[in-house]
N, C-alpha and C. Protein backbone atom coordinates (compact mmCIF):
# COMPACT_ATOMS: atom_id res chain seq x y z
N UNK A 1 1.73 -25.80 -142.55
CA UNK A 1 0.85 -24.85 -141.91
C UNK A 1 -0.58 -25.42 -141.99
N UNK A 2 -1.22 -25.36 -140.84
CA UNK A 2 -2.75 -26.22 -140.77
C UNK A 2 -3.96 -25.04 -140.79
N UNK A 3 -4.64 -25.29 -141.74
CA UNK A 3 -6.04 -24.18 -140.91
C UNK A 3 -6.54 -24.29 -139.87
N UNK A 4 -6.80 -23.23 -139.60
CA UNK A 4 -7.59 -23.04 -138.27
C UNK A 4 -8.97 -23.56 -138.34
N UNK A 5 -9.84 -24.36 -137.61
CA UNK A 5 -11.25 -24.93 -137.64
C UNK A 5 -12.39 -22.93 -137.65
N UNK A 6 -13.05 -23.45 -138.24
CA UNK A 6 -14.22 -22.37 -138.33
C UNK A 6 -15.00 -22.22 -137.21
N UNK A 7 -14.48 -21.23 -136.22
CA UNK A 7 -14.82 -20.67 -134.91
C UNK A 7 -16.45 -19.74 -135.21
N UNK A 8 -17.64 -20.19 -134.91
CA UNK A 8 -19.00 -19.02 -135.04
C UNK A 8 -19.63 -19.90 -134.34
N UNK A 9 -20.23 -18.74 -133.33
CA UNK A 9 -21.05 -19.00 -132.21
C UNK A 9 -22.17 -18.82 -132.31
N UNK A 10 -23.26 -19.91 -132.09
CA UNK A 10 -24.50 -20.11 -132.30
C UNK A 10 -25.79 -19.61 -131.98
N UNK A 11 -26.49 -19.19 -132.30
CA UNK A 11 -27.78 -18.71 -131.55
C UNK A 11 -28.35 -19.50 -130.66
N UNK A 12 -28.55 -18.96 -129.56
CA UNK A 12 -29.41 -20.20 -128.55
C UNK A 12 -30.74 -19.77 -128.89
N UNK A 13 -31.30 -21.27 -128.08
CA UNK A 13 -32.81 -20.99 -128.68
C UNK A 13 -33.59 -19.50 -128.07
N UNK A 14 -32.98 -19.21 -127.06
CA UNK A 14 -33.95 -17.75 -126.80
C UNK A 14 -33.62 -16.78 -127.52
N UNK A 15 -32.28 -16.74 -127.95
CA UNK A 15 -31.77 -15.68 -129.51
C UNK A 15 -32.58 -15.76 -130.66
N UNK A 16 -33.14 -17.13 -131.01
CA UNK A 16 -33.54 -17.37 -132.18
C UNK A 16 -34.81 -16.97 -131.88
N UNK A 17 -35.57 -17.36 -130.87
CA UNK A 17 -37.34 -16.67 -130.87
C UNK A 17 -37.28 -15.62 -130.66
N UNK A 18 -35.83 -14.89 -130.10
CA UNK A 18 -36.10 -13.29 -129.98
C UNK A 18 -36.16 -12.28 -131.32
N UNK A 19 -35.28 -13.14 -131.98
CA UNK A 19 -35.09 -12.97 -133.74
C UNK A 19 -36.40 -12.96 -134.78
N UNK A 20 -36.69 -14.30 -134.24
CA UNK A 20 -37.89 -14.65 -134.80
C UNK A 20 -39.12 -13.60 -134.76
N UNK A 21 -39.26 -13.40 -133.50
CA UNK A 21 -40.35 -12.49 -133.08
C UNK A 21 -40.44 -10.82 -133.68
N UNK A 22 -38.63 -10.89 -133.68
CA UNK A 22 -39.39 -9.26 -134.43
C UNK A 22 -39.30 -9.59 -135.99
N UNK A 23 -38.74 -10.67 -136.81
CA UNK A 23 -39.04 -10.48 -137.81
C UNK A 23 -40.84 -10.33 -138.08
N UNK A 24 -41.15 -11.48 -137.15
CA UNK A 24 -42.72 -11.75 -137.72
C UNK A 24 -43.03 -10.42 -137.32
N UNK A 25 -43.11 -9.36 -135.95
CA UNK A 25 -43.56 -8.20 -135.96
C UNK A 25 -43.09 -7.22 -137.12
N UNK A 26 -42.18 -7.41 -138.02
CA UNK A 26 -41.86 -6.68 -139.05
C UNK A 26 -42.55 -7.01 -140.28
N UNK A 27 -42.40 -8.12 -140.80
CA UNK A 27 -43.31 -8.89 -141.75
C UNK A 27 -44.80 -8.09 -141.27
N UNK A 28 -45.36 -8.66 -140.14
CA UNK A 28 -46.54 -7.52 -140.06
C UNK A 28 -46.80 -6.38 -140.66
N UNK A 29 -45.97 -5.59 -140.07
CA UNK A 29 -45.80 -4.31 -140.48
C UNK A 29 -45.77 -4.31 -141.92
N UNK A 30 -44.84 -4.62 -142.49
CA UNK A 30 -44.31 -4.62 -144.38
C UNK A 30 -45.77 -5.46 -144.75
N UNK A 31 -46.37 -6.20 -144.54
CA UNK A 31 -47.60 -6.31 -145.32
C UNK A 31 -48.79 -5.77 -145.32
N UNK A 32 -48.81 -5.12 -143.94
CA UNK A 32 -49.52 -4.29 -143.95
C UNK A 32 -49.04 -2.43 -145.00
N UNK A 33 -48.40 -2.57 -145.07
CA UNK A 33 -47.87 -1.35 -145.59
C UNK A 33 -48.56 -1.02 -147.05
N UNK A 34 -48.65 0.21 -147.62
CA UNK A 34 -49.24 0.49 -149.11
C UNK A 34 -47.72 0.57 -149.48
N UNK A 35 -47.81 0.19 -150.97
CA UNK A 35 -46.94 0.55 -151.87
C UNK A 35 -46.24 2.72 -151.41
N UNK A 36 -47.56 2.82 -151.58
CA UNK A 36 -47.10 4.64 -151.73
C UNK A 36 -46.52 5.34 -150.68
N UNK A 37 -46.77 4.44 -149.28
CA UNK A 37 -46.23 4.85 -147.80
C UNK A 37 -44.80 4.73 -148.03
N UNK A 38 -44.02 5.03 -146.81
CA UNK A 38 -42.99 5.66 -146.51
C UNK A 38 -42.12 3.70 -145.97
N UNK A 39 -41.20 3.47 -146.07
CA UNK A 39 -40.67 1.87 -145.54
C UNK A 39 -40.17 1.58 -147.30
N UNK A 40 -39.72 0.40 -146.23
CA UNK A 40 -38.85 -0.29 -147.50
C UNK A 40 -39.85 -1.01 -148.63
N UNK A 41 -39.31 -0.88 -149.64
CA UNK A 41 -39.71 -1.68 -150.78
C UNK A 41 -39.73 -3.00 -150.49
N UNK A 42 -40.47 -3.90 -150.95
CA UNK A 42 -40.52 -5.36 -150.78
C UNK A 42 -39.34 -6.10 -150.77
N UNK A 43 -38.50 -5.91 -152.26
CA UNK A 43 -37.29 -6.87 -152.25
C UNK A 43 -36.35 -5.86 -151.33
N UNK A 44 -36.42 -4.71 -150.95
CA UNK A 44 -35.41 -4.50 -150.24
C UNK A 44 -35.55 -5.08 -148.42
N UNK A 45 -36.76 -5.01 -147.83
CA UNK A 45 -37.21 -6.16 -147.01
C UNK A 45 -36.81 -7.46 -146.99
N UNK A 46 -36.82 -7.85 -148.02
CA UNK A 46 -36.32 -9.53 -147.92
C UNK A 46 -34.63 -9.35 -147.98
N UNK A 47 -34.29 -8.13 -148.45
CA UNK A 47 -32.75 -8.39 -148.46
C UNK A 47 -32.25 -7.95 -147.46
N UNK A 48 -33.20 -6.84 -146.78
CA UNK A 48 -32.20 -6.62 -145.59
C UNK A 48 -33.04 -6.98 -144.01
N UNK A 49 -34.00 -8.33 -143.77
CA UNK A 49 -34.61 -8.27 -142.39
C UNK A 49 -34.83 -10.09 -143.16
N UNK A 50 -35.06 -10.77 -144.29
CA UNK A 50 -35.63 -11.88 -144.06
C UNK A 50 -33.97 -12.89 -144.88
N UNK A 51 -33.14 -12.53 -145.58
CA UNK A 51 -32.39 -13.08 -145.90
C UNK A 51 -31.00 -13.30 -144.99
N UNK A 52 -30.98 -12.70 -143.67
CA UNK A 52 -30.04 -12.39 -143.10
C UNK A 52 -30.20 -13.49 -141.74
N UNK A 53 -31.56 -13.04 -141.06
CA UNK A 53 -32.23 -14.69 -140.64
C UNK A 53 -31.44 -15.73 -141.23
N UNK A 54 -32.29 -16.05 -142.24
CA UNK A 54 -32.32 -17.09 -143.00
C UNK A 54 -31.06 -17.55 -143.59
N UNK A 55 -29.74 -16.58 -143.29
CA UNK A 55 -28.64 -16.89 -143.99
C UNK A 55 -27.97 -17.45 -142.60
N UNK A 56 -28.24 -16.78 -140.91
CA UNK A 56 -27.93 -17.04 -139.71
C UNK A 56 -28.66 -18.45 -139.44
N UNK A 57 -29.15 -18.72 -139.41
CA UNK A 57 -29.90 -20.15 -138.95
C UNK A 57 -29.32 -21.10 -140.35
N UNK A 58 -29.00 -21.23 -141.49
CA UNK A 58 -28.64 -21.94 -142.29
C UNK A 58 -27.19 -22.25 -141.28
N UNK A 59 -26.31 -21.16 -141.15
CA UNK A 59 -24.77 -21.41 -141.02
C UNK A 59 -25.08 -21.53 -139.81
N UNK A 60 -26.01 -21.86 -138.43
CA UNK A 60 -25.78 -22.03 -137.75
C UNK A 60 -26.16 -23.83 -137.85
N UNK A 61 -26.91 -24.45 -138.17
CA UNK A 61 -27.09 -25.98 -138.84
C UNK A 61 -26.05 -26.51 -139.15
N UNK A 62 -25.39 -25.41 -139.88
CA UNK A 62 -24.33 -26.20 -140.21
C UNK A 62 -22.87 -26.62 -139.52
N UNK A 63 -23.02 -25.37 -138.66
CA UNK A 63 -22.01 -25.35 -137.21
C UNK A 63 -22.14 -26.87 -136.61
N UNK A 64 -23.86 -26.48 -136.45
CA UNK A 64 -23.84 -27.75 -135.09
C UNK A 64 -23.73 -29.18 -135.95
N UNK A 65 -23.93 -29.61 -137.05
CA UNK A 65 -23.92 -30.53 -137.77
C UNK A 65 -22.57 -30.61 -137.98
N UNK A 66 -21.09 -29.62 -138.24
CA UNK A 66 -20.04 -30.13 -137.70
C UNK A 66 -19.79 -30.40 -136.63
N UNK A 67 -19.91 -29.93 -135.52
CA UNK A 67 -19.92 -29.98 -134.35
C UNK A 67 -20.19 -31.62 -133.79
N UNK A 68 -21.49 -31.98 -134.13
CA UNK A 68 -21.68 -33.40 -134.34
C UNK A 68 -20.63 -33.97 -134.72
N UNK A 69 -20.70 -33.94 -135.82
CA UNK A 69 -19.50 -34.68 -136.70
C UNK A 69 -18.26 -35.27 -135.65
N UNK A 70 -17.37 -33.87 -135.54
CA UNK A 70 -16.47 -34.04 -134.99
C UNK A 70 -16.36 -34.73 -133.77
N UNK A 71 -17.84 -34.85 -132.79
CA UNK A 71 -17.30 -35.37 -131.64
C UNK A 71 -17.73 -36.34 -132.32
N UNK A 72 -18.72 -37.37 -133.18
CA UNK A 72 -18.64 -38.39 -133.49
C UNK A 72 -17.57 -39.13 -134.05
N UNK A 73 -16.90 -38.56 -134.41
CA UNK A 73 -15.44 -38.93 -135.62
C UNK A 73 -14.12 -39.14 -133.76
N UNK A 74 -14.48 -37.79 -133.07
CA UNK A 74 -13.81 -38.38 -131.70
C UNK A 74 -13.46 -39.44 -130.84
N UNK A 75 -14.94 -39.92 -130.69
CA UNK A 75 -15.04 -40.82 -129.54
C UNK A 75 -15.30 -41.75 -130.02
């Protein structure tokens, strides 16, 4: 029985600046924010708007860097 290759589809680059863009409009926002106002807490910000990014663009590198691979190992 063989595994199946790891099928995840990539952000194109207009996904990624569209991504991009509202994080930075969010980041705005969250630094502008007081402690005592109403929004997320800091580390809960990074866990749920800057680590999720950052976890999508890692595994997408790594897609295309197999991706590479394989047609290099191909042809």
């Amino acid at each position: 029985m063989s595994v199946e290759p790891l099928r995840k589809r990539t952000m194109t680059l207009s996904q990624l600046q569209m991504r991009t863009l509202d994080v930075l409009r969010k980041v705005r926002f969250q630094l502008g924010r007081q402690a005592h106002e109403e929004g997320m807490s800091d580390a809960e910000f990074i866990d749920s708007i800057l680590e999720p990014l950052e976890t999508d663009i890692h595994q997408d590198r790594q897609m295309l860097k197999m991706l590479r691979r394989s047609k290099k190992d191909g042809n």
